[in-house]
Protein backbone atom coordinates (compact mmCIF):
# COMPACT_ATOMS: atom_id res chain seq x y z
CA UNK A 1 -52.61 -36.79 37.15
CA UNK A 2 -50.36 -38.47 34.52
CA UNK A 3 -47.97 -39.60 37.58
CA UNK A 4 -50.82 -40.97 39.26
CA UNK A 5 -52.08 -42.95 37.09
CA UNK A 6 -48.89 -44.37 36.02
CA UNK A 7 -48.06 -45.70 39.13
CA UNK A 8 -51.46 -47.15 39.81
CA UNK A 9 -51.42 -48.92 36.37
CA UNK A 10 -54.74 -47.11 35.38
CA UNK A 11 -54.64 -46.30 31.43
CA UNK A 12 -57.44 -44.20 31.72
CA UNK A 13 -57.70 -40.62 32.42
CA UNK A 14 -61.70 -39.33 31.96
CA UNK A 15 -63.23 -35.95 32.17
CA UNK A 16 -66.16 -36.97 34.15
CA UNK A 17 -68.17 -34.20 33.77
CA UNK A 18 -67.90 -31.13 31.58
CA UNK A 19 -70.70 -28.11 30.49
CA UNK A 20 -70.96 -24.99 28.05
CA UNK A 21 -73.82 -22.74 26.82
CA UNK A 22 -72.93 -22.51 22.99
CA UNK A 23 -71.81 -24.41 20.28
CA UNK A 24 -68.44 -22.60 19.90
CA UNK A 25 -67.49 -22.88 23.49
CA UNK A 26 -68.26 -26.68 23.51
CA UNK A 27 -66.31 -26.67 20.03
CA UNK A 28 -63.21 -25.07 21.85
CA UNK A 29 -63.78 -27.89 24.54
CA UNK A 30 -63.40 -30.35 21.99
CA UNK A 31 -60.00 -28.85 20.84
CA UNK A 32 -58.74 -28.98 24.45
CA UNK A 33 -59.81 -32.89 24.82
CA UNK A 34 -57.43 -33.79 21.69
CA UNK A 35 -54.86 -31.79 23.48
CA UNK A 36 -55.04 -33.65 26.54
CA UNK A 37 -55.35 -36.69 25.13
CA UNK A 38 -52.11 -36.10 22.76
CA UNK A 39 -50.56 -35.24 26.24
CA UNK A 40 -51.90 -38.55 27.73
CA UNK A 41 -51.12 -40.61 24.62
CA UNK A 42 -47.51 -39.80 24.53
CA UNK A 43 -46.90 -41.17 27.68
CA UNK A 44 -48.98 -44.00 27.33
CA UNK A 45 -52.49 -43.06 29.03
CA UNK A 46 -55.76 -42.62 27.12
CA UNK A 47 -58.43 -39.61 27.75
CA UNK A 48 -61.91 -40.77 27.74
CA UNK A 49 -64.98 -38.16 27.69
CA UNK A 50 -67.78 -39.75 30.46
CA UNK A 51 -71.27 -38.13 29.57
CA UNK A 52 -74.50 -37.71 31.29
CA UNK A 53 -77.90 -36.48 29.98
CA UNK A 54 -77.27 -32.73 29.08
CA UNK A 55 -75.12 -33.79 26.26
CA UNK A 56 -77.91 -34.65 24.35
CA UNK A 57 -78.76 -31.39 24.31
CA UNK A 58 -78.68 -30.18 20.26
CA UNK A 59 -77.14 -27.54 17.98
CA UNK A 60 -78.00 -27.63 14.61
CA UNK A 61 -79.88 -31.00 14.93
CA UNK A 62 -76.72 -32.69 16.52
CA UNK A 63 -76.37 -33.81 19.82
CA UNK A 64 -73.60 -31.93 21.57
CA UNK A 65 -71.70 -35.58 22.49
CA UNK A 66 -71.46 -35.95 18.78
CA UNK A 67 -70.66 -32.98 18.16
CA UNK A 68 -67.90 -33.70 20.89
CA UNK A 69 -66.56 -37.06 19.13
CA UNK A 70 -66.83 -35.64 15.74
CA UNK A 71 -64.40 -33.03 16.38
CA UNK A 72 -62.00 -35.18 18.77
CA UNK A 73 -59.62 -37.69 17.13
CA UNK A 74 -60.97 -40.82 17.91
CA UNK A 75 -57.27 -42.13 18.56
CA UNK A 76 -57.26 -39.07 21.54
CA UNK A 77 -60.06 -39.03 23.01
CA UNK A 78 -62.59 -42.49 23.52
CA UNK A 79 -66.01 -42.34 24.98
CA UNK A 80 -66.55 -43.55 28.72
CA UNK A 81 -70.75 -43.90 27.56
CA UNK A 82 -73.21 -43.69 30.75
CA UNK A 83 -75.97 -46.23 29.64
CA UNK A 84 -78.07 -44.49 32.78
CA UNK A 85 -77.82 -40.70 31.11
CA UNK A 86 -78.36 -41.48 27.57
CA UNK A 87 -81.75 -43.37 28.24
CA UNK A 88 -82.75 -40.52 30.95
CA UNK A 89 -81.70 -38.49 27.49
CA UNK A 90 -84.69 -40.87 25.81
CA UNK A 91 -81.70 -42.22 23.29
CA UNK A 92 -81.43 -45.97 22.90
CA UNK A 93 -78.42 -47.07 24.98
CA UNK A 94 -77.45 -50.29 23.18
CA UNK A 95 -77.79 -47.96 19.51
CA UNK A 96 -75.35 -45.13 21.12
CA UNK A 97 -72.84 -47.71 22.49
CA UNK A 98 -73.04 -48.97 18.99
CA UNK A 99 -72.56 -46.40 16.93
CA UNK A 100 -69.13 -45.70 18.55
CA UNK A 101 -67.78 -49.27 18.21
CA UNK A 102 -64.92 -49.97 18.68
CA UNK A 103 -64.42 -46.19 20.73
CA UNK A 104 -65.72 -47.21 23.96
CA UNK A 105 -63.31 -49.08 26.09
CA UNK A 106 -65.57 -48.43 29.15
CA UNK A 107 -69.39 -48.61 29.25
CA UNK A 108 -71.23 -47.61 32.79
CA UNK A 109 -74.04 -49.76 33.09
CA UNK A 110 -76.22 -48.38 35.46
CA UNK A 111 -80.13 -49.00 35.85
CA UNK A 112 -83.49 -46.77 36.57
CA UNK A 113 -86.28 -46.79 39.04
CA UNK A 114 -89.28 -46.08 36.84
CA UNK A 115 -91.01 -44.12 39.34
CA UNK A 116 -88.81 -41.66 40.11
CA UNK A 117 -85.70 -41.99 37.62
CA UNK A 118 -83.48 -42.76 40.74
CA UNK A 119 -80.43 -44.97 40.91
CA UNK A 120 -81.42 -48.93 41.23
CA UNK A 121 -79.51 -52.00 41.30
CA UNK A 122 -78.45 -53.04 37.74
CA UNK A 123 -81.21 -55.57 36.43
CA UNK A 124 -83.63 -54.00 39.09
CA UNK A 125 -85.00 -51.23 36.89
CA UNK A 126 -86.01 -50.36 33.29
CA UNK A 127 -82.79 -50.04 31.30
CA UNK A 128 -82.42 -53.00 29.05
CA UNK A 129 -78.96 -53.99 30.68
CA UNK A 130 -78.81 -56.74 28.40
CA UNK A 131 -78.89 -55.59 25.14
CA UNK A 132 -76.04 -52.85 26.57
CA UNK A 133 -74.03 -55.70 27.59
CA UNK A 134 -74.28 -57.50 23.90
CA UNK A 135 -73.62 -53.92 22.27
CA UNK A 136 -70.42 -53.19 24.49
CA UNK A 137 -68.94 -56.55 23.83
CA UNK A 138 -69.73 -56.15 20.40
CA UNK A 139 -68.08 -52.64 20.45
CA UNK A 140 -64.98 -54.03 21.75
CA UNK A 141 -65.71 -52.35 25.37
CA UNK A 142 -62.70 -53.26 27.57
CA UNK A 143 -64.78 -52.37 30.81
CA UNK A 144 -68.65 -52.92 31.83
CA UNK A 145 -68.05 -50.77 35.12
CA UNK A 146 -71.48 -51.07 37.53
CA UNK A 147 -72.33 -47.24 38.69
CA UNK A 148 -75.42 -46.53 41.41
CA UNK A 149 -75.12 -42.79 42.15
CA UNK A 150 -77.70 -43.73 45.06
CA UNK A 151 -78.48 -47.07 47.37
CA UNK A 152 -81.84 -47.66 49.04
CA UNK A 153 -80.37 -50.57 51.02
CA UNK A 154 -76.07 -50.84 52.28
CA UNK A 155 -73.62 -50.65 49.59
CA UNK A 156 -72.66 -54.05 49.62
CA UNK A 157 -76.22 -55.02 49.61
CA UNK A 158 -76.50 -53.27 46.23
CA UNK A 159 -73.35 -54.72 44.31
CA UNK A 160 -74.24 -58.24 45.56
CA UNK A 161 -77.69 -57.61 43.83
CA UNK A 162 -76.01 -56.24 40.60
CA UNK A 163 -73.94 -59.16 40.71
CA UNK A 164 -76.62 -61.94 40.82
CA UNK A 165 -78.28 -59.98 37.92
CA UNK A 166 -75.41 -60.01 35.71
CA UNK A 167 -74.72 -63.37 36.41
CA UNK A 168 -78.63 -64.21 36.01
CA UNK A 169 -77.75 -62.05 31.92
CA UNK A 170 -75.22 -64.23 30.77
């Protein structure tokens, strides 16, 4: 993986999706992120942690993906924050992008169907895009990377949409 993404020129290396049952095991996780991201840091690469909903599941009153960057050096391991997953959570976006200024080099902005909490083209749903956008820049985000798990119409169709809406948000 660290060859890879050398020769590509990608400085990121993300866990895209991770899951425990308790607080220690998710604890133990977090130990093994600063590892790998000690590994990745010495030659040059940094780990990011990518979330979806089930992280804002809680121990003790905490959401586990704080519990995650609490316990992570925040020069080892940055957040890759899914806009989509911490509103399906019910947690403001913008706020959470925020509150880990200037520790999110890559923001997902994706948007939400309100009927049926699918995938929609960003500026097509219910997700305040916007305000995500003026949070990330303000949080020093690197990257504002468009994600739709799901397309009702081609691919293409879909970023070209996304793209006239972002352009439409400046």
């Amino acid at each position: 993986v660290i060859e890879y993404n050398l020769a590509i020129g990608n400085p990121f290396v993300m866990c895209p999706w991770d899951n425990y049952g308790s607080r220690e095991e998710w604890l133990n996780a977090a130990k093994l992120y600063n590892s790998i991201g000690k590994k990745l840091k010495q030659r040059g690469l940094q780990f990011l942690y990518h979330n979806h909903a089930h992280e804002f599941g809680k121990f003790d009153g905490e959401y586990i993906l704080d519990l995650i960057y609490r316990e992570t050096d925040p020069q080892l391991v940055k957040a890759e924050i899914d806009t989509y997953w911490v509103h399906y959570a019910g947690v403001d976006p913008a706020g959470y992008v925020a509150k880990y200024g200037g520790r999110c080099p890559i923001v997902h902005l994706k948007d939400m169907n309100a009927e049926d909490k699918s995938t929609v083209e960003v500026g097509e749903g219910i997700i305040d895009i916007k305000s995500i956008i003026e949070a990330s820049v303000k949080a020093g985000a690197e990257w504002l990377v468009v994600e739709q798990d799901s397309c009702a119409r081609p691919s293409l169709e879909s970023v070209k949409i996304s793209l006239e809406n972002l352009k439409k948000m400046r």
